[in-house]
N, C-alpha and C. Protein backbone atom coordinates (compact mmCIF):
# COMPACT_ATOMS: atom_id res chain seq x y z
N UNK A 1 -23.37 -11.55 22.32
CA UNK A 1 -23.13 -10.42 23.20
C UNK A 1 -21.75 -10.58 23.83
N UNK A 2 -21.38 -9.69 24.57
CA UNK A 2 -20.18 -9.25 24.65
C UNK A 2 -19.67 -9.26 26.31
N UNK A 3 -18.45 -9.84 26.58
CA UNK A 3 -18.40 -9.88 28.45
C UNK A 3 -18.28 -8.00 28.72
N UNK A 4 -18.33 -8.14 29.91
CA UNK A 4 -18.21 -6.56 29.88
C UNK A 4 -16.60 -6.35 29.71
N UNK A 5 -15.62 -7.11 30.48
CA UNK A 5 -14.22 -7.09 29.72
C UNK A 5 -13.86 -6.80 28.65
N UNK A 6 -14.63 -8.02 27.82
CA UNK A 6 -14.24 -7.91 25.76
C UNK A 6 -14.61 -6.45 25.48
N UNK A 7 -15.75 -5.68 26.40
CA UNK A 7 -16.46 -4.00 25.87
C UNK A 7 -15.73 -3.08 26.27
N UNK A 8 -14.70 -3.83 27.70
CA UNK A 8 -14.28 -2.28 27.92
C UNK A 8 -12.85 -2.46 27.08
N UNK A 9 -12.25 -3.92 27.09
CA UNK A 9 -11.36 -3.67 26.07
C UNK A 9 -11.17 -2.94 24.84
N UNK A 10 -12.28 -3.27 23.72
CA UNK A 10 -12.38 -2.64 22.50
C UNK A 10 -12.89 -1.49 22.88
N UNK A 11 -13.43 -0.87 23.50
CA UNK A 11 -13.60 0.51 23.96
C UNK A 11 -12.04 1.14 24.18
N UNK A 12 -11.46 0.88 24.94
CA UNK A 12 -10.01 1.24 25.40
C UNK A 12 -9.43 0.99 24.17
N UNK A 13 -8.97 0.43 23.24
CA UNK A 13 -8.52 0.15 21.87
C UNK A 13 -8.58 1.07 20.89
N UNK A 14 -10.56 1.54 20.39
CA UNK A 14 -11.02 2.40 19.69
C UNK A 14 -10.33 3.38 19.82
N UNK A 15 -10.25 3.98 21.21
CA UNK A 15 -9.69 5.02 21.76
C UNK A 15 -8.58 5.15 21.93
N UNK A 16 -7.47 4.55 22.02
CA UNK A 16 -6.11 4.79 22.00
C UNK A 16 -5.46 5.09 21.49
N UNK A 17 -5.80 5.31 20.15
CA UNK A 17 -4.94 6.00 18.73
C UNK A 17 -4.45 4.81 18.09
N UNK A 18 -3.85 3.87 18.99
CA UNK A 18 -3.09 2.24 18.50
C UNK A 18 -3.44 1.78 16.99
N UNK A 19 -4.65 2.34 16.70
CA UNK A 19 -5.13 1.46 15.73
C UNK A 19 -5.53 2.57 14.05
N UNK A 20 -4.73 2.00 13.22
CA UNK A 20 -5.26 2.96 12.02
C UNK A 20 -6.79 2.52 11.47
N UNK A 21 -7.57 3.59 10.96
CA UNK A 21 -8.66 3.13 10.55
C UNK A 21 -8.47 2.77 8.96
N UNK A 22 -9.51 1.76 8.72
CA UNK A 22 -9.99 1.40 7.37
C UNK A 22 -11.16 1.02 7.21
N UNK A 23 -11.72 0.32 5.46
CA UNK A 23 -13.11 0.64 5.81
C UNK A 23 -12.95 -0.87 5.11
N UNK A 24 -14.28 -1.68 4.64
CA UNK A 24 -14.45 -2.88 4.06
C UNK A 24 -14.12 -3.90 4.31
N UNK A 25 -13.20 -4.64 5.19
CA UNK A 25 -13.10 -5.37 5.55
C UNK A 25 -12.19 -5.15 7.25
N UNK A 26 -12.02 -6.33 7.95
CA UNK A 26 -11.90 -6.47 9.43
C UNK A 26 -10.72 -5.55 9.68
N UNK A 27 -9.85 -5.91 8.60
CA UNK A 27 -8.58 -5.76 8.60
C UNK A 27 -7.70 -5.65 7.41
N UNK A 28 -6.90 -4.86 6.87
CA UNK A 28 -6.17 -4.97 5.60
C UNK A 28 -4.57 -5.56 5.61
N UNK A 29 -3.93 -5.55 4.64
CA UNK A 29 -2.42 -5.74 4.90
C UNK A 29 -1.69 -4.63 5.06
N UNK A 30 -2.34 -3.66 5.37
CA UNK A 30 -1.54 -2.47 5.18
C UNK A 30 -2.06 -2.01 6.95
N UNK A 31 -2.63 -2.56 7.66
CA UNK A 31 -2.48 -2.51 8.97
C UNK A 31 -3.70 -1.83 9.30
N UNK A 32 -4.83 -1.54 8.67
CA UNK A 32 -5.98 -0.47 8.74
C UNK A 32 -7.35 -1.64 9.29
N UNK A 33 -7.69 -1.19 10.24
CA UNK A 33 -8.81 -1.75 11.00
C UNK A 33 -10.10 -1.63 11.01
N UNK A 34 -11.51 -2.09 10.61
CA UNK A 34 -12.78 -1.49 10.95
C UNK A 34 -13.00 -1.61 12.52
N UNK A 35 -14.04 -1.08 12.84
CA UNK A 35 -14.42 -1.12 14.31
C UNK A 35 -14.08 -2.43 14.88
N UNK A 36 -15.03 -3.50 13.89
CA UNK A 36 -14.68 -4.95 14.21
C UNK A 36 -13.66 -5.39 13.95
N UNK A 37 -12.75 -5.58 13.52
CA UNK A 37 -11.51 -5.48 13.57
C UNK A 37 -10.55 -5.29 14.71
N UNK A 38 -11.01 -4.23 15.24
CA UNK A 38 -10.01 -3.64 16.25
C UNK A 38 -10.75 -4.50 17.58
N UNK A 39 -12.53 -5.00 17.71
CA UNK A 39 -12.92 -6.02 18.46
C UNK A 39 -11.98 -7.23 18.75
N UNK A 40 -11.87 -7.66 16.89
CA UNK A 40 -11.14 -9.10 16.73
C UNK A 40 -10.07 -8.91 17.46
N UNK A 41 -9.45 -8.31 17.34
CA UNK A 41 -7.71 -7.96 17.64
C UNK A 41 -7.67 -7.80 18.77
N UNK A 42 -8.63 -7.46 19.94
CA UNK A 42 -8.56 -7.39 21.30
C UNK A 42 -9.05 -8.43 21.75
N UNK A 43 -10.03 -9.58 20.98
CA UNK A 43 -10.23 -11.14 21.06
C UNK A 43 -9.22 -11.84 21.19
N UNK A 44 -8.45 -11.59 19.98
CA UNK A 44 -7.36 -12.60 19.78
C UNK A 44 -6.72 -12.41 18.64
N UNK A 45 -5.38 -11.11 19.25
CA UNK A 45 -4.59 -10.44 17.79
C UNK A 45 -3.70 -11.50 17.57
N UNK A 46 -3.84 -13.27 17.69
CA UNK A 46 -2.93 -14.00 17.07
C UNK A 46 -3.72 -14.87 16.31
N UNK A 47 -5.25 -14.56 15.94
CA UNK A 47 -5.93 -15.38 14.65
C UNK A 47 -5.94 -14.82 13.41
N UNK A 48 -5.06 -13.71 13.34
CA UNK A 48 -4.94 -13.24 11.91
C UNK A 48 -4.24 -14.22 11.02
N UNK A 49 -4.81 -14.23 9.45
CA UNK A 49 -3.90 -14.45 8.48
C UNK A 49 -4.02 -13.61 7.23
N UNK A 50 -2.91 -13.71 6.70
CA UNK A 50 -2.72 -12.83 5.19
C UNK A 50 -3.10 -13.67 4.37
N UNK A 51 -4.20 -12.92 3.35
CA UNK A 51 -4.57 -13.65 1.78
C UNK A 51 -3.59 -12.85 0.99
N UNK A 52 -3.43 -12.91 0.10
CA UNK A 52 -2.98 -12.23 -0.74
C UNK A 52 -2.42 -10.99 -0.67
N UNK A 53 -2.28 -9.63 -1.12
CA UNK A 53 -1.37 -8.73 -0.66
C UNK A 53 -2.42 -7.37 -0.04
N UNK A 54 -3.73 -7.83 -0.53
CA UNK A 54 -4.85 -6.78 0.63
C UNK A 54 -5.56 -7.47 1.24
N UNK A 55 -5.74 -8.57 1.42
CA UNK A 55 -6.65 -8.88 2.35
C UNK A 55 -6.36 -9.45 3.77
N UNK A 56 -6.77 -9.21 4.85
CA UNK A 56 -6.43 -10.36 6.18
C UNK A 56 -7.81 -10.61 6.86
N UNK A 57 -7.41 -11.78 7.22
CA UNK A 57 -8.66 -12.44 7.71
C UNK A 57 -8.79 -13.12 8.79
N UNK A 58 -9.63 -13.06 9.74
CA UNK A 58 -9.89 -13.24 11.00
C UNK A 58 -10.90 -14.76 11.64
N UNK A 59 -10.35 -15.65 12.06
CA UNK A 59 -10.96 -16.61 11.91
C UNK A 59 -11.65 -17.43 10.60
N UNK A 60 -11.04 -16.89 9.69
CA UNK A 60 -11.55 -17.31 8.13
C UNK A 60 -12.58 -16.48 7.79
N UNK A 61 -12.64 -14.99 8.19
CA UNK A 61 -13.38 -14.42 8.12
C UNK A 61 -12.90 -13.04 7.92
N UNK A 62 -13.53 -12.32 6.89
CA UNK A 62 -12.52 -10.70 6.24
C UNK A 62 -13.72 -9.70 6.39
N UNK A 63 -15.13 -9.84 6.85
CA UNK A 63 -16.04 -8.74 6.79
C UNK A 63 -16.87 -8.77 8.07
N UNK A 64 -17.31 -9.39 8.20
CA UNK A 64 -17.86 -10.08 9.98
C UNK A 64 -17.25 -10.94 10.57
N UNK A 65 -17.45 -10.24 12.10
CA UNK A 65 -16.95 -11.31 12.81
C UNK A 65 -18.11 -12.86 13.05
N UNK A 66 -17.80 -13.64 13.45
CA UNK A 66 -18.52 -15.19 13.90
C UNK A 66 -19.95 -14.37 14.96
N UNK A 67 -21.09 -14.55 14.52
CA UNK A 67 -22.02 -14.42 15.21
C UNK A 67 -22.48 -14.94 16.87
N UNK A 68 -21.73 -15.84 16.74
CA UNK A 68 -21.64 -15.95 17.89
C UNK A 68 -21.18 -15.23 19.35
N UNK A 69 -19.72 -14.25 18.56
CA UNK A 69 -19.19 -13.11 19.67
C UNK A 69 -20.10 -12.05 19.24
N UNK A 70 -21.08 -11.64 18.22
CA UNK A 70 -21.38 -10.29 18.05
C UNK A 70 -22.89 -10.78 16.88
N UNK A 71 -23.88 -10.44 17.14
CA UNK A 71 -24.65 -11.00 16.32
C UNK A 71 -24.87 -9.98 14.98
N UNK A 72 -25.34 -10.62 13.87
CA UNK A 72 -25.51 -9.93 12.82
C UNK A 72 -25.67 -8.53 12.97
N UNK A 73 -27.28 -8.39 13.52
CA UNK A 73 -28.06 -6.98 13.68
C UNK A 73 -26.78 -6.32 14.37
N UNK A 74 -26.53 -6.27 15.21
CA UNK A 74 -24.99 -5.44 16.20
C UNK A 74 -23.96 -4.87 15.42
N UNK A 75 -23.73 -6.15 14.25
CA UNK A 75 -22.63 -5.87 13.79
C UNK A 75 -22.53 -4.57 12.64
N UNK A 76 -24.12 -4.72 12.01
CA UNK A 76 -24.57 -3.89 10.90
C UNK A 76 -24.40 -2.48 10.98
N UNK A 77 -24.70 -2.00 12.33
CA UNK A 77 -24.78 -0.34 12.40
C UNK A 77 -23.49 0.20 12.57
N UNK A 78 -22.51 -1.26 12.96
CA UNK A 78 -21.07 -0.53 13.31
C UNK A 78 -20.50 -0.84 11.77
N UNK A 79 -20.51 -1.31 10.87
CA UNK A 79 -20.19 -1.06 9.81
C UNK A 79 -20.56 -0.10 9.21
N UNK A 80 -21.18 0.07 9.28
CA UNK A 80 -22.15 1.50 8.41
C UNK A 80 -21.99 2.65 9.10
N UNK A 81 -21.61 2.87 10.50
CA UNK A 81 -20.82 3.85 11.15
C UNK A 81 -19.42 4.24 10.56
N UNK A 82 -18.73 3.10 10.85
CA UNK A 82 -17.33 3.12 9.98
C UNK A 82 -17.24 3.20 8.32
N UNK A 83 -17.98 2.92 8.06
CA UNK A 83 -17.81 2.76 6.56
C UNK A 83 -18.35 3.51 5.70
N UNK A 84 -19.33 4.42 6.51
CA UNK A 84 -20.33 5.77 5.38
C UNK A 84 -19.32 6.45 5.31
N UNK A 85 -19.56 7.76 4.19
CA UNK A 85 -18.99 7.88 2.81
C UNK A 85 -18.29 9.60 3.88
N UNK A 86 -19.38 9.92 5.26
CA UNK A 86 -18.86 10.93 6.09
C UNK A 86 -17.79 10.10 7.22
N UNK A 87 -18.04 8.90 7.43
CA UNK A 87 -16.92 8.22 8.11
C UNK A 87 -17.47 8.69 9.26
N UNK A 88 -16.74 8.01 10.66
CA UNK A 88 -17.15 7.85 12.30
C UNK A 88 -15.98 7.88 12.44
N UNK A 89 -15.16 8.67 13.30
CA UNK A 89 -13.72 7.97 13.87
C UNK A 89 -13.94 7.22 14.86
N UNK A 90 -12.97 6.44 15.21
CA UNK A 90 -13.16 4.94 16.26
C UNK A 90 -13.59 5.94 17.63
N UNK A 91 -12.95 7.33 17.84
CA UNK A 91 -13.28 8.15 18.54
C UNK A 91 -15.17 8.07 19.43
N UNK A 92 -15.73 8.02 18.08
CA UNK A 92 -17.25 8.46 17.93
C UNK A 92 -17.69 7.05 17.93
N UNK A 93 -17.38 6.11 17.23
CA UNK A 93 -17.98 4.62 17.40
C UNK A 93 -17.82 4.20 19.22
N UNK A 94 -16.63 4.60 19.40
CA UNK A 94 -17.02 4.30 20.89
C UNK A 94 -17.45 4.81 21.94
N UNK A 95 -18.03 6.02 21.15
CA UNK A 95 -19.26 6.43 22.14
C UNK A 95 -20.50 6.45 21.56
N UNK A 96 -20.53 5.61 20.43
CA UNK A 96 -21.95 5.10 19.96
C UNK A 96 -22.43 4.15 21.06
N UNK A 97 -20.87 2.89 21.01
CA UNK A 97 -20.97 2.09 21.72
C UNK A 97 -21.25 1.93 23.15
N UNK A 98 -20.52 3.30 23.92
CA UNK A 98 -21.02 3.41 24.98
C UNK A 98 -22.15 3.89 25.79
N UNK A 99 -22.66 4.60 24.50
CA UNK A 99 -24.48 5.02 24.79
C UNK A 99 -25.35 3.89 24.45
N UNK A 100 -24.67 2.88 23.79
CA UNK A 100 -25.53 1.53 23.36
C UNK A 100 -25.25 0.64 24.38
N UNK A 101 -24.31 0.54 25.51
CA UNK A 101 -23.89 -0.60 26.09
C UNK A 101 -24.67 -1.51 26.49
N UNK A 102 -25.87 -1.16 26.76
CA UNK A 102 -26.70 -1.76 26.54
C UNK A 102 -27.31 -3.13 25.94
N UNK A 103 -27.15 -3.26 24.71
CA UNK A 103 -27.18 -3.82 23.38
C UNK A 103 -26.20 -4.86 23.22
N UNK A 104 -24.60 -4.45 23.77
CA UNK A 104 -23.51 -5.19 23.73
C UNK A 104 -22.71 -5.93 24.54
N UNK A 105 -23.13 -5.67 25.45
CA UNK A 105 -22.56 -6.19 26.87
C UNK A 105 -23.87 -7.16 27.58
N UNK A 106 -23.84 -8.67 27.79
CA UNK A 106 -24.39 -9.63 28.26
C UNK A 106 -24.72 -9.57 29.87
């Protein structure tokens, strides 16, 4: 779960335009973010690294974040928000999130 800080951060993030969307992994090389992603990056936008020329990865990690900041089940519906085939803009995920706060905030 999540401090209420880390929620209102990535809330404020989702929402700022700052961030391009993408889908499948945290983060791409081409600068495109999933929901979690744009989490990671308000964690700590200096644990990125580049694999190869599409992939970046976040704590050694390119599709979930570490269960520990966000547990599996949590992480599942925000992928599948971002990533269905009608898409969520970060717009709408963060007011999934904020009708869920519930759920995410400790």
């Amino acid at each position: 779960m999540l401090t209420q800080t880390q929620f209102d951060k990535w809330i404020e993030a989702l929402e700022s335009g700052k961030y391009k969307q993408g889908i499948g992994r945290l983060r791409d090389n081409n600068e495109k973010f999933c929901c979690l992603g744009v989490l990671a990056d308000t964690i700590d936008s200096t644990n990125w690294e580049k694999f190869g020329t599409k992939r970046c990865a976040w704590a050694n990690l390119d599709w979930f974040l570490p269960y520990d900041i966000l547990e599996e089940d949590l992480q599942k519906p925000l992928t599948q928000l971002n990533d269905s085939p009608n898409g969520n803009t970060f717009k709408e995920i963060a007011r999934y999130l904020k009708d869920n706060k519930q759920d995410y905030v400790e």
